[in-house]
PDB file of N, CA and C in Angstrom:
ATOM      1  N   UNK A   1     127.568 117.679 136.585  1.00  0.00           N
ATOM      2  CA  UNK A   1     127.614 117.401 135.175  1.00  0.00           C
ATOM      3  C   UNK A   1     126.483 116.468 134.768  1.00  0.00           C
ATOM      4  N   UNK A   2     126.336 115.347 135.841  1.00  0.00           N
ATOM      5  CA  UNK A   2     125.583 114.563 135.513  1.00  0.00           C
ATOM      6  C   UNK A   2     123.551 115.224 135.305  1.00  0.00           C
ATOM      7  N   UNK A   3     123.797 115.861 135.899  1.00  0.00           N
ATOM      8  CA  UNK A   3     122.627 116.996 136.438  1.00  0.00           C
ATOM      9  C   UNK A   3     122.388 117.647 135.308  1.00  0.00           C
ATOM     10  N   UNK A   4     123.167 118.593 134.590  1.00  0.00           N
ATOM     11  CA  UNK A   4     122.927 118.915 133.615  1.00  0.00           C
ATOM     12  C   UNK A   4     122.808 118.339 132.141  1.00  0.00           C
ATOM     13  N   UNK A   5     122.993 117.219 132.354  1.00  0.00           N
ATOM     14  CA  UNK A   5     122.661 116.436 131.156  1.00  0.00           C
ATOM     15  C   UNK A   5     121.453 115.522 131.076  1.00  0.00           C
ATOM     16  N   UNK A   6     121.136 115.742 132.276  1.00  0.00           N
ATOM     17  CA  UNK A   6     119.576 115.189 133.036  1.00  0.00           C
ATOM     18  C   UNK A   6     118.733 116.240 132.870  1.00  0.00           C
ATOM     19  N   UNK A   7     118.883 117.382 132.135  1.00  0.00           N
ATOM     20  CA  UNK A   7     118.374 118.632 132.606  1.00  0.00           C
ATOM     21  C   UNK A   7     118.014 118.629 130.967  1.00  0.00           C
ATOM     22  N   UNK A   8     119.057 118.875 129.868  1.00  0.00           N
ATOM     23  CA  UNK A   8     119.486 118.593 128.470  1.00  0.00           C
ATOM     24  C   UNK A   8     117.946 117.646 128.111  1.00  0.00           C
ATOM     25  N   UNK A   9     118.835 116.335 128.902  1.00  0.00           N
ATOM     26  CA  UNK A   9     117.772 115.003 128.096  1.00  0.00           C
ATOM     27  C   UNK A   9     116.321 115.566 128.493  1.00  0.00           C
ATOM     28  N   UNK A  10     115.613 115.826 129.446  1.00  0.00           N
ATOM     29  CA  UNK A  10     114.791 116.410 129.722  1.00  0.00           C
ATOM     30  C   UNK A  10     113.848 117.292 128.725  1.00  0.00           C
ATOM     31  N   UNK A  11     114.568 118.487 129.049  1.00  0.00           N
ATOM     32  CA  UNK A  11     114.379 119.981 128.152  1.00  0.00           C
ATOM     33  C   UNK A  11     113.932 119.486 126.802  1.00  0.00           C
ATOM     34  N   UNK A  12     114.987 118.723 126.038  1.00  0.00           N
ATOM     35  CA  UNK A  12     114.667 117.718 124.569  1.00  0.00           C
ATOM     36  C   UNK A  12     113.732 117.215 124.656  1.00  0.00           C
ATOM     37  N   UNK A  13     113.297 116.343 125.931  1.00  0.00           N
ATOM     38  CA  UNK A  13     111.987 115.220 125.363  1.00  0.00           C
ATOM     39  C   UNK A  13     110.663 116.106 125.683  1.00  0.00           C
ATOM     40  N   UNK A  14     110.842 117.242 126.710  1.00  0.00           N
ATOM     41  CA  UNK A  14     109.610 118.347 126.395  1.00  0.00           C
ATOM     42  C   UNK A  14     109.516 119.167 125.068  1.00  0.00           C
ATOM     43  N   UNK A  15     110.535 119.509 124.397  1.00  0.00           N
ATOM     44  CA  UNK A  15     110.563 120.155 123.731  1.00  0.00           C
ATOM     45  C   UNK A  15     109.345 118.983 122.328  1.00  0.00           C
ATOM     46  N   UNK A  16     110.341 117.943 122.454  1.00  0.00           N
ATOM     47  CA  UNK A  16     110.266 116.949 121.337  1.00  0.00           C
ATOM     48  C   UNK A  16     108.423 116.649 121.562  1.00  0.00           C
ATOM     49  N   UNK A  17     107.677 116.460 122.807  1.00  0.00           N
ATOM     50  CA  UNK A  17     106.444 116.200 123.141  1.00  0.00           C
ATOM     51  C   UNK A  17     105.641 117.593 122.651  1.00  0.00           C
ATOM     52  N   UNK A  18     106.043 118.768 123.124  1.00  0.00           N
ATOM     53  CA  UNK A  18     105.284 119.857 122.697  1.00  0.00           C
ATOM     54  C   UNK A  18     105.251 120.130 121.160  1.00  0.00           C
ATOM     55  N   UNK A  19     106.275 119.871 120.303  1.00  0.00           N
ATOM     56  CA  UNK A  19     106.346 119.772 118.850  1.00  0.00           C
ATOM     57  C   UNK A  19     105.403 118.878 118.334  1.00  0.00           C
ATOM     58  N   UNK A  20     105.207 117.381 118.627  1.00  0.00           N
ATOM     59  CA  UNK A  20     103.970 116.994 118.399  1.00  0.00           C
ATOM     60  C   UNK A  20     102.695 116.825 118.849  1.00  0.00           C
ATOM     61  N   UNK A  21     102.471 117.563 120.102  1.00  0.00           N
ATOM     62  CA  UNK A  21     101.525 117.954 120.043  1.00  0.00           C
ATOM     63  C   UNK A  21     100.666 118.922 119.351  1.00  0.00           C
ATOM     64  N   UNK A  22     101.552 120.119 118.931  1.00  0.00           N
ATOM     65  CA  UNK A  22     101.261 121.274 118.266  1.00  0.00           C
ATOM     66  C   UNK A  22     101.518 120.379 116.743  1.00  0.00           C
ATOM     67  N   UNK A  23     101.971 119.591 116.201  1.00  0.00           N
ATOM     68  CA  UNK A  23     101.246 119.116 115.148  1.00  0.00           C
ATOM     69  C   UNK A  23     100.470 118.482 114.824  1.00  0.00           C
ATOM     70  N   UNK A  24      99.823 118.178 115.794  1.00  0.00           N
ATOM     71  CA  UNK A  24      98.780 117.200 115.784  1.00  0.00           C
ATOM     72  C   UNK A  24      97.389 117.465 115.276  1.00  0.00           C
ATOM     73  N   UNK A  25      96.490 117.415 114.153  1.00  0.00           N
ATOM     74  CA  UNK A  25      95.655 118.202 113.594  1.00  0.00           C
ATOM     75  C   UNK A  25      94.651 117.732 114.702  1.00  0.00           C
ATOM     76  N   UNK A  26      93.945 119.141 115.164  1.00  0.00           N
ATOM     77  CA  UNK A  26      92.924 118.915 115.699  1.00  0.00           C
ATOM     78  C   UNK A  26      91.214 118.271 115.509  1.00  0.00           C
ATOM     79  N   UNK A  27      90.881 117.790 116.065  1.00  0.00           N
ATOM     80  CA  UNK A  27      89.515 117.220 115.276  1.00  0.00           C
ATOM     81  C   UNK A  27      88.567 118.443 114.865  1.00  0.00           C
ATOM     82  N   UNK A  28      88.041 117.727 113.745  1.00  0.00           N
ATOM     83  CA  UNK A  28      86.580 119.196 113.451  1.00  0.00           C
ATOM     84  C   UNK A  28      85.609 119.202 114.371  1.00  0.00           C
ATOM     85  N   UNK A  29      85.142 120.491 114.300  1.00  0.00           N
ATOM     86  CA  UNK A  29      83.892 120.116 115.035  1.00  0.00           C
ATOM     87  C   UNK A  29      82.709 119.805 114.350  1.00  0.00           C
ATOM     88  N   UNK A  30      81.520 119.338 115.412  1.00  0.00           N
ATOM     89  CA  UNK A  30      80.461 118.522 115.130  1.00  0.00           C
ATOM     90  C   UNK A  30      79.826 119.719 114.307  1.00  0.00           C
ATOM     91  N   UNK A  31      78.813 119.278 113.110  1.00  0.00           N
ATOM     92  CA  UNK A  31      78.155 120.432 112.447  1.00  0.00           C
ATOM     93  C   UNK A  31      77.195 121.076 113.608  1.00  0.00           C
ATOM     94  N   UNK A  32      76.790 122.148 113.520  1.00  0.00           N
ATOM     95  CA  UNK A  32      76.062 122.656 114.438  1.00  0.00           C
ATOM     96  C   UNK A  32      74.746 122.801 113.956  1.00  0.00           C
ATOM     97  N   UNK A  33      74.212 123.072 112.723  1.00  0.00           N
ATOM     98  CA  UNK A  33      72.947 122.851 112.162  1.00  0.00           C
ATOM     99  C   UNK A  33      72.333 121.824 112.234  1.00  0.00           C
ATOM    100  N   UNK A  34      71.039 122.029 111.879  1.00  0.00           N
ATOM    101  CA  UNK A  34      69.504 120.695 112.189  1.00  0.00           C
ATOM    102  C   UNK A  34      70.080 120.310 110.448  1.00  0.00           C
ATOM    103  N   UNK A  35      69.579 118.880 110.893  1.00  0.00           N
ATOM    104  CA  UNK A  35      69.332 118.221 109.461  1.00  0.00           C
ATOM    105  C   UNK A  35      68.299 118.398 109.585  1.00  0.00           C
ATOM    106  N   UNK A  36      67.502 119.481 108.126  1.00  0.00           N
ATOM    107  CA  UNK A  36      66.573 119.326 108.077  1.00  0.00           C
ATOM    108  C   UNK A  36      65.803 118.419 106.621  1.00  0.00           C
ATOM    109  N   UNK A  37      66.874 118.034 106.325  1.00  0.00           N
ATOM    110  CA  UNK A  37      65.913 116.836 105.023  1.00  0.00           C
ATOM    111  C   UNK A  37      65.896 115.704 106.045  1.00  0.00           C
ATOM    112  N   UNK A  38      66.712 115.583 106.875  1.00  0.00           N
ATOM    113  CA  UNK A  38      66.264 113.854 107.959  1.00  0.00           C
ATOM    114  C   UNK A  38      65.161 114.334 108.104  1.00  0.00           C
ATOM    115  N   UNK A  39      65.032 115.797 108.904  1.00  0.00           N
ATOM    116  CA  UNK A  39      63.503 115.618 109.796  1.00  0.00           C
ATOM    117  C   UNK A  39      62.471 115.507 109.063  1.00  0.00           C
ATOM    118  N   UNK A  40      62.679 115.892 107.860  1.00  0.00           N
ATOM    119  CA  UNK A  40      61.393 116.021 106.356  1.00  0.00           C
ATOM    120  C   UNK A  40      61.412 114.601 106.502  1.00  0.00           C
ATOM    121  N   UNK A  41      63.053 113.533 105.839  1.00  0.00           N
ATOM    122  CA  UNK A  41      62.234 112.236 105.701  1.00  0.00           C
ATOM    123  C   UNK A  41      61.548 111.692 107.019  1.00  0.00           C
ATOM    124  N   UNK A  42      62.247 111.776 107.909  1.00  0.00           N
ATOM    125  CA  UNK A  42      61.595 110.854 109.213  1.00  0.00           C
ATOM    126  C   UNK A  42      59.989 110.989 109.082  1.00  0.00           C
ATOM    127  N   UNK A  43      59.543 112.458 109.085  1.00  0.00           N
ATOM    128  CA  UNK A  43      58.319 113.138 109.194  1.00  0.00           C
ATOM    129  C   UNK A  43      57.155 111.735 107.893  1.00  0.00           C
ATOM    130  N   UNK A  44      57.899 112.151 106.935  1.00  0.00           N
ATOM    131  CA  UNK A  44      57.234 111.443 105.623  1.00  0.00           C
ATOM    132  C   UNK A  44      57.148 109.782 105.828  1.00  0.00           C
ATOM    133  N   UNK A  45      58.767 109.619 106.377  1.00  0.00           N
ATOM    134  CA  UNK A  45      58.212 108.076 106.264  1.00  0.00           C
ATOM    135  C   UNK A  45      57.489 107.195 107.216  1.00  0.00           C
ATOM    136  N   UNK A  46      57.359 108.121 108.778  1.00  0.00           N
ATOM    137  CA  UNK A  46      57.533 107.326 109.609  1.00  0.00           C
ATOM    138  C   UNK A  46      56.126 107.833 110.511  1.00  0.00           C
ATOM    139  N   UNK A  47      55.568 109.277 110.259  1.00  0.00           N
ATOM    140  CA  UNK A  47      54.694 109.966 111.366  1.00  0.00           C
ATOM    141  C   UNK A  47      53.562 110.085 110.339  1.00  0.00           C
ATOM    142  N   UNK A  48      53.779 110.212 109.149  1.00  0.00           N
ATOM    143  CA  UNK A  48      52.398 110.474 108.187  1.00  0.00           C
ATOM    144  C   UNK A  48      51.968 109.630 108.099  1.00  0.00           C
ATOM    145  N   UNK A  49      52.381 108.104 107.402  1.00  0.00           N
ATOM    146  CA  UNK A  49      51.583 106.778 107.302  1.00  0.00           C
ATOM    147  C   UNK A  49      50.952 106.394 108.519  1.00  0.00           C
ATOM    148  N   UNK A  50      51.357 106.760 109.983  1.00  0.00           N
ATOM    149  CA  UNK A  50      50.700 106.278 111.130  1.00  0.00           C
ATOM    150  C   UNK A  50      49.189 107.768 111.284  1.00  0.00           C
ATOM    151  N   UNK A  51      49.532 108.437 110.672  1.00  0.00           N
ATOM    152  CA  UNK A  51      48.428 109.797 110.914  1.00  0.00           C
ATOM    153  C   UNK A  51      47.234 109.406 110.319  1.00  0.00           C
ATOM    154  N   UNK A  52      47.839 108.928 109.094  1.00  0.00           N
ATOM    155  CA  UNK A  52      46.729 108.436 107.554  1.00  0.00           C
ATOM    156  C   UNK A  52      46.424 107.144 108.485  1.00  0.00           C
ATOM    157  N   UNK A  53      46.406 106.024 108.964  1.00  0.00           N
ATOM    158  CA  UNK A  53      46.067 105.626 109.599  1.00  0.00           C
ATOM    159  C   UNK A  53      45.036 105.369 110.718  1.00  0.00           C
ATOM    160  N   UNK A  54      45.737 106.444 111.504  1.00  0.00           N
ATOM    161  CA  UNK A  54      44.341 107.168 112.414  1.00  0.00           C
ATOM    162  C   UNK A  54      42.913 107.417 112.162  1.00  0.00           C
ATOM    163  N   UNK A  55      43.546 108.226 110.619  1.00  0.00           N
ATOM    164  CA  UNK A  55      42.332 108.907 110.233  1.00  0.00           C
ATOM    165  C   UNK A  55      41.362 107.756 109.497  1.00  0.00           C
ATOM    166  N   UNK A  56      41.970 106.599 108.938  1.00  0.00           N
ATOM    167  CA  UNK A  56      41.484 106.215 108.102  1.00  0.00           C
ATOM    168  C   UNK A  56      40.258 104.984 108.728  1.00  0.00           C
ATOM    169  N   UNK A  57      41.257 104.528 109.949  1.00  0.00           N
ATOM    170  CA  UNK A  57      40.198 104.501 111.399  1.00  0.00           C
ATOM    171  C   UNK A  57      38.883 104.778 111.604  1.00  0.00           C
ATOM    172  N   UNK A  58      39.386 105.638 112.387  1.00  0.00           N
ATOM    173  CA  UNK A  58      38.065 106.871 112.382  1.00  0.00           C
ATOM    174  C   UNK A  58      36.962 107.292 111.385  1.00  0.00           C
ATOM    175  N   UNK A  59      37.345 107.154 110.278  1.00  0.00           N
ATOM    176  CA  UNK A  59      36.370 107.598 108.995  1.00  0.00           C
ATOM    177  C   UNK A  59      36.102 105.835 109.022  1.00  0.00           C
ATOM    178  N   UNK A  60      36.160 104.738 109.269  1.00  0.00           N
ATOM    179  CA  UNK A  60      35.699 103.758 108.622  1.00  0.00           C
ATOM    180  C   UNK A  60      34.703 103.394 109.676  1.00  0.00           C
ATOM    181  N   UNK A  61      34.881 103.717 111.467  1.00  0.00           N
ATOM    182  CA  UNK A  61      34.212 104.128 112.308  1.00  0.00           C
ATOM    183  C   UNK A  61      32.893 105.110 112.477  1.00  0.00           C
ATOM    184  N   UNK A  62      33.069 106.095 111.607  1.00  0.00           N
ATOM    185  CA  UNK A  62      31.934 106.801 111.626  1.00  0.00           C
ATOM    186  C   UNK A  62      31.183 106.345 110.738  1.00  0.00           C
ATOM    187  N   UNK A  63      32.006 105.961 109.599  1.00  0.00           N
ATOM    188  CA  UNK A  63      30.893 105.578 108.403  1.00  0.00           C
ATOM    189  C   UNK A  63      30.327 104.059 108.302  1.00  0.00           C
ATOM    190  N   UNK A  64      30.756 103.172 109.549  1.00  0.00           N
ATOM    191  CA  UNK A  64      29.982 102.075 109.753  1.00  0.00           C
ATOM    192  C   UNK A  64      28.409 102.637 110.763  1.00  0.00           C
ATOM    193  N   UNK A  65      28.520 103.603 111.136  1.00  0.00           N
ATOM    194  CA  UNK A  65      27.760 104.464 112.840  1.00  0.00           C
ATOM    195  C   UNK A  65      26.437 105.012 111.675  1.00  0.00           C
ATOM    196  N   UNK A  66      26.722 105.096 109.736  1.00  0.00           N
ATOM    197  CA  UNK A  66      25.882 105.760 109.294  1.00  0.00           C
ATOM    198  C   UNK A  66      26.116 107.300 109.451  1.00  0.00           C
ATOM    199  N   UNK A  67      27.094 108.031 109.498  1.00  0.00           N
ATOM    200  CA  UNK A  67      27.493 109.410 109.336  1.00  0.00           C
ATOM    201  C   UNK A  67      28.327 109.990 108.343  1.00  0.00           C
ATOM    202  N   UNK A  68      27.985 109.269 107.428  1.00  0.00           N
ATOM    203  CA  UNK A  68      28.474 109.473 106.190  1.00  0.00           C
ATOM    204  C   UNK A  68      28.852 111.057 105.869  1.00  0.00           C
ATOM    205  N   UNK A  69      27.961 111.555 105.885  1.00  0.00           N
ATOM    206  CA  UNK A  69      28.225 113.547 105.898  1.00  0.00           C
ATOM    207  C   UNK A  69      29.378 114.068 106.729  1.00  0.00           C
ATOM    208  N   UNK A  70      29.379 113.224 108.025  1.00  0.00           N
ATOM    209  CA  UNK A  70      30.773 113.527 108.690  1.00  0.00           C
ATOM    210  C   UNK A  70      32.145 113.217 108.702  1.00  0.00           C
ATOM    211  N   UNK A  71      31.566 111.841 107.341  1.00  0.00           N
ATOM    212  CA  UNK A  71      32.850 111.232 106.935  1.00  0.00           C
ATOM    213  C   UNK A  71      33.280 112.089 105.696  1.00  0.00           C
ATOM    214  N   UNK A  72      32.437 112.288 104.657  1.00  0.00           N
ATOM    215  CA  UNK A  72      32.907 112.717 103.873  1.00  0.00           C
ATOM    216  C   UNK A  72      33.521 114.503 104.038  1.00  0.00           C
ATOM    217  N   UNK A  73      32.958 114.983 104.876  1.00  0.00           N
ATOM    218  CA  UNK A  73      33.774 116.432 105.458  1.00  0.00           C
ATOM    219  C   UNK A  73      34.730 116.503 105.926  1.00  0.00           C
ATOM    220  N   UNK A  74      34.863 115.509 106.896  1.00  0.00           N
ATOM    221  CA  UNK A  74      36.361 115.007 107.322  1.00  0.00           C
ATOM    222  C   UNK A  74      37.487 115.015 106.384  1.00  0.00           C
ATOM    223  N   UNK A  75      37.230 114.158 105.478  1.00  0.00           N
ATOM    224  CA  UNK A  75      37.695 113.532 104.237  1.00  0.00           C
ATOM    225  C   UNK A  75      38.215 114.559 103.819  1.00  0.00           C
ATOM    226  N   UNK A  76      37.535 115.421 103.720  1.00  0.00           N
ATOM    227  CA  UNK A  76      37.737 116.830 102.101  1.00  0.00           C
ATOM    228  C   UNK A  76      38.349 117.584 103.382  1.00  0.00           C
ATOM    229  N   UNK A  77      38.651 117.440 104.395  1.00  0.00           N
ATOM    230  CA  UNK A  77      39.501 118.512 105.609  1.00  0.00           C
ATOM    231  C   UNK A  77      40.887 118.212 105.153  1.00  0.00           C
ATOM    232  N   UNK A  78      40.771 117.189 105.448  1.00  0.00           N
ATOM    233  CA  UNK A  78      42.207 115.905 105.439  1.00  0.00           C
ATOM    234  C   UNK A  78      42.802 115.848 104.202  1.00  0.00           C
ATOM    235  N   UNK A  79      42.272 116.137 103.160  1.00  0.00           N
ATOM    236  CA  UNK A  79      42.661 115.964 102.096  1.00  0.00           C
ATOM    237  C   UNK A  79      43.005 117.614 101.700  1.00  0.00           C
ATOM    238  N   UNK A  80      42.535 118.404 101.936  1.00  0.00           N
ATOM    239  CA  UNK A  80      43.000 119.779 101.911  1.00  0.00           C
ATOM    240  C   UNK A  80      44.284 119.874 102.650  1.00  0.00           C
ATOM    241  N   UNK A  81      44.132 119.224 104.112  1.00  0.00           N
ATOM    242  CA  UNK A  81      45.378 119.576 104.739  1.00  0.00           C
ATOM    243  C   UNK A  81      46.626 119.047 104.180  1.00  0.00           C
ATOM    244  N   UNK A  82      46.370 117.616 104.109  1.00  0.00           N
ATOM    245  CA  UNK A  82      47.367 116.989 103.007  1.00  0.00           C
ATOM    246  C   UNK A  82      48.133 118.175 101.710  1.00  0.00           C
ATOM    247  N   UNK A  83      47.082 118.459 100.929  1.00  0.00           N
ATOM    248  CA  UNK A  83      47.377 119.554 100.116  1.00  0.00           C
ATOM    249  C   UNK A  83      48.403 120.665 100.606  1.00  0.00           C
ATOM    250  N   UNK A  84      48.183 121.025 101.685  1.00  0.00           N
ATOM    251  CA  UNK A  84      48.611 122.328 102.209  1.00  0.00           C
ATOM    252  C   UNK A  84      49.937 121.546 102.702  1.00  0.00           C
ATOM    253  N   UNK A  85      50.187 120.749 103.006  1.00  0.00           N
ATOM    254  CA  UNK A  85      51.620 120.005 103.634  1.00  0.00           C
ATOM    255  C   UNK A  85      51.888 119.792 102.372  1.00  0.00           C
ATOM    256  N   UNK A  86      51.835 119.645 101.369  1.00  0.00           N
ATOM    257  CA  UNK A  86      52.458 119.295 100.434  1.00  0.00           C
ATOM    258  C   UNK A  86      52.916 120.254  99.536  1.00  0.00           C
ATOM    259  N   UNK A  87      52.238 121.305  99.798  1.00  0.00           N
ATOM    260  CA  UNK A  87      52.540 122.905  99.093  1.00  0.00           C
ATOM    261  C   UNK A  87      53.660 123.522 100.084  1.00  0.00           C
ATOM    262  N   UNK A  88      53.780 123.122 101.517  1.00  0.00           N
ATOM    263  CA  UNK A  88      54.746 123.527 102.456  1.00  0.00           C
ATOM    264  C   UNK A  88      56.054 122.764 102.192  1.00  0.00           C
ATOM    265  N   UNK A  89      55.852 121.582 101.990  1.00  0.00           N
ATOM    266  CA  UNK A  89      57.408 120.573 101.298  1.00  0.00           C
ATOM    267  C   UNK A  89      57.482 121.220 100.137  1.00  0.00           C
ATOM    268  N   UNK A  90      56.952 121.433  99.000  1.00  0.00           N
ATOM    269  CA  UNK A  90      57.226 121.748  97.491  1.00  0.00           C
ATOM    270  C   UNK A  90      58.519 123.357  97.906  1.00  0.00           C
ATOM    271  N   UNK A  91      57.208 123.893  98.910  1.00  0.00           N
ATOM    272  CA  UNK A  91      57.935 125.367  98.631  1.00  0.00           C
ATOM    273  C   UNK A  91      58.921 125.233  99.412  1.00  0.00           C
ATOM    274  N   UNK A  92      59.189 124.175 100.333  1.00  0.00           N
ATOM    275  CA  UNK A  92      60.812 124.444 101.228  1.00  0.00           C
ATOM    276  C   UNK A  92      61.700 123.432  99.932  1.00  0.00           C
ATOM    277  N   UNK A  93      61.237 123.084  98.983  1.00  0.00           N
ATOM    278  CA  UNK A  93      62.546 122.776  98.512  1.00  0.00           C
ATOM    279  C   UNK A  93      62.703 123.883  97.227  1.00  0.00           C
ATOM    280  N   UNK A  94      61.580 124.058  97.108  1.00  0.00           N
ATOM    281  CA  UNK A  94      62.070 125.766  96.181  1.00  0.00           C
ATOM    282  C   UNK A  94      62.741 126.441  96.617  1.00  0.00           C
ATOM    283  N   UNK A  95      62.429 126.841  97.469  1.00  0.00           N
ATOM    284  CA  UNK A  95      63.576 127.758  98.322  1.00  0.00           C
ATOM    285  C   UNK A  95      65.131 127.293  98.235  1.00  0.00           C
ATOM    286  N   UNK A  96      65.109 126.350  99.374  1.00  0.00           N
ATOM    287  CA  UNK A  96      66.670 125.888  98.691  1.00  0.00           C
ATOM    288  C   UNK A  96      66.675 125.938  97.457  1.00  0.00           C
ATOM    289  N   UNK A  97      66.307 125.476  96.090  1.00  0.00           N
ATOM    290  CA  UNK A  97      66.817 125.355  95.549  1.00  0.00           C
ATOM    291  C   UNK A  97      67.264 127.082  94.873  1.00  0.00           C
ATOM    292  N   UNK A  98      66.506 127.676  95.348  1.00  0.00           N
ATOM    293  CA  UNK A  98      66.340 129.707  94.907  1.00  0.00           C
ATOM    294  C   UNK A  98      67.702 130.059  95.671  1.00  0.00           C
ATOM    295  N   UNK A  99      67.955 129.809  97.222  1.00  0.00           N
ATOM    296  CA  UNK A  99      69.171 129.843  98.019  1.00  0.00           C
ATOM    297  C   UNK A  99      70.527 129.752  97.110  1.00  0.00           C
ATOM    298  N   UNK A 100      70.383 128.546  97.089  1.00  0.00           N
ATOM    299  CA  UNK A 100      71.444 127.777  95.964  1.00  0.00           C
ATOM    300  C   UNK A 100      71.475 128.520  95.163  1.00  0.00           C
ATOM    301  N   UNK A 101      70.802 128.879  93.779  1.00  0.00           N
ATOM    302  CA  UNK A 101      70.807 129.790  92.577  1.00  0.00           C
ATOM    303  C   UNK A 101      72.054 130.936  93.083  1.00  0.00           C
ATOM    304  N   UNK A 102      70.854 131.567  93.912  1.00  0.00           N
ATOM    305  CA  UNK A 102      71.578 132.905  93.766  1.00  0.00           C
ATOM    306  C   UNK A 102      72.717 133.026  94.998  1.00  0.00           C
ATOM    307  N   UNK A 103      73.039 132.573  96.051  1.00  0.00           N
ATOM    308  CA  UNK A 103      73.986 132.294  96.475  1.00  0.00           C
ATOM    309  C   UNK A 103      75.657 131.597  96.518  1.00  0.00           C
ATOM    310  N   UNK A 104      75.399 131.166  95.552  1.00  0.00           N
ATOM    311  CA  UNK A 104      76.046 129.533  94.880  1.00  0.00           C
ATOM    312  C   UNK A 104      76.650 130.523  93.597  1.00  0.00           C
TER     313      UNK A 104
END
């Protein structure tokens, strides 16, 4: 008798443990996508000012050396490329924002 009520109390406190476990909301999961506006800002705030830097170096280097022609070509490279990174940010946020439009 005693056995089966050892068996009872038992059976109950599994029962009673598996009930809250199975209510227990599970955690979400981690997003699986890139942040990609971090990597835009990191990029902007943190890798371009040290680039512009470099360059700005270097061009104050050549153009103390008297190579002025190589500074100023440089210059108009750098400043094109700039351009072209900046037409590559403009148009990735067009996009999203075109995504959005017509998706949304």
């Amino acid at each position: 008798m005693i056995a089966i009520e050892l068996m009872e109390t038992a059976s109950s406190g599994v029962a009673h443990a598996l009930h809250t476990l199975a209510s227990t909301p599970l955690a979400e999961p981690a997003p699986k996508g890139i942040n990609t506006n971090g990597v835009v800002t990191f990029f902007a705030s943190k890798i371009a000012p040290i680039l512009l830097a470099v360059l700005g170096v270097i061009f104050i280097g050549r153009a103390s050396r008297g190579e002025i022609s190589k500074v100023l070509t440089s210059s108009a490279i750098a400043i094109v490329g700039l351009a072209f990174i900046a037409g590559a940010a403009t148009l990735f946020f067009v996009g999203d924002y075109l995504i959005d439009l017509i998706f949304e």
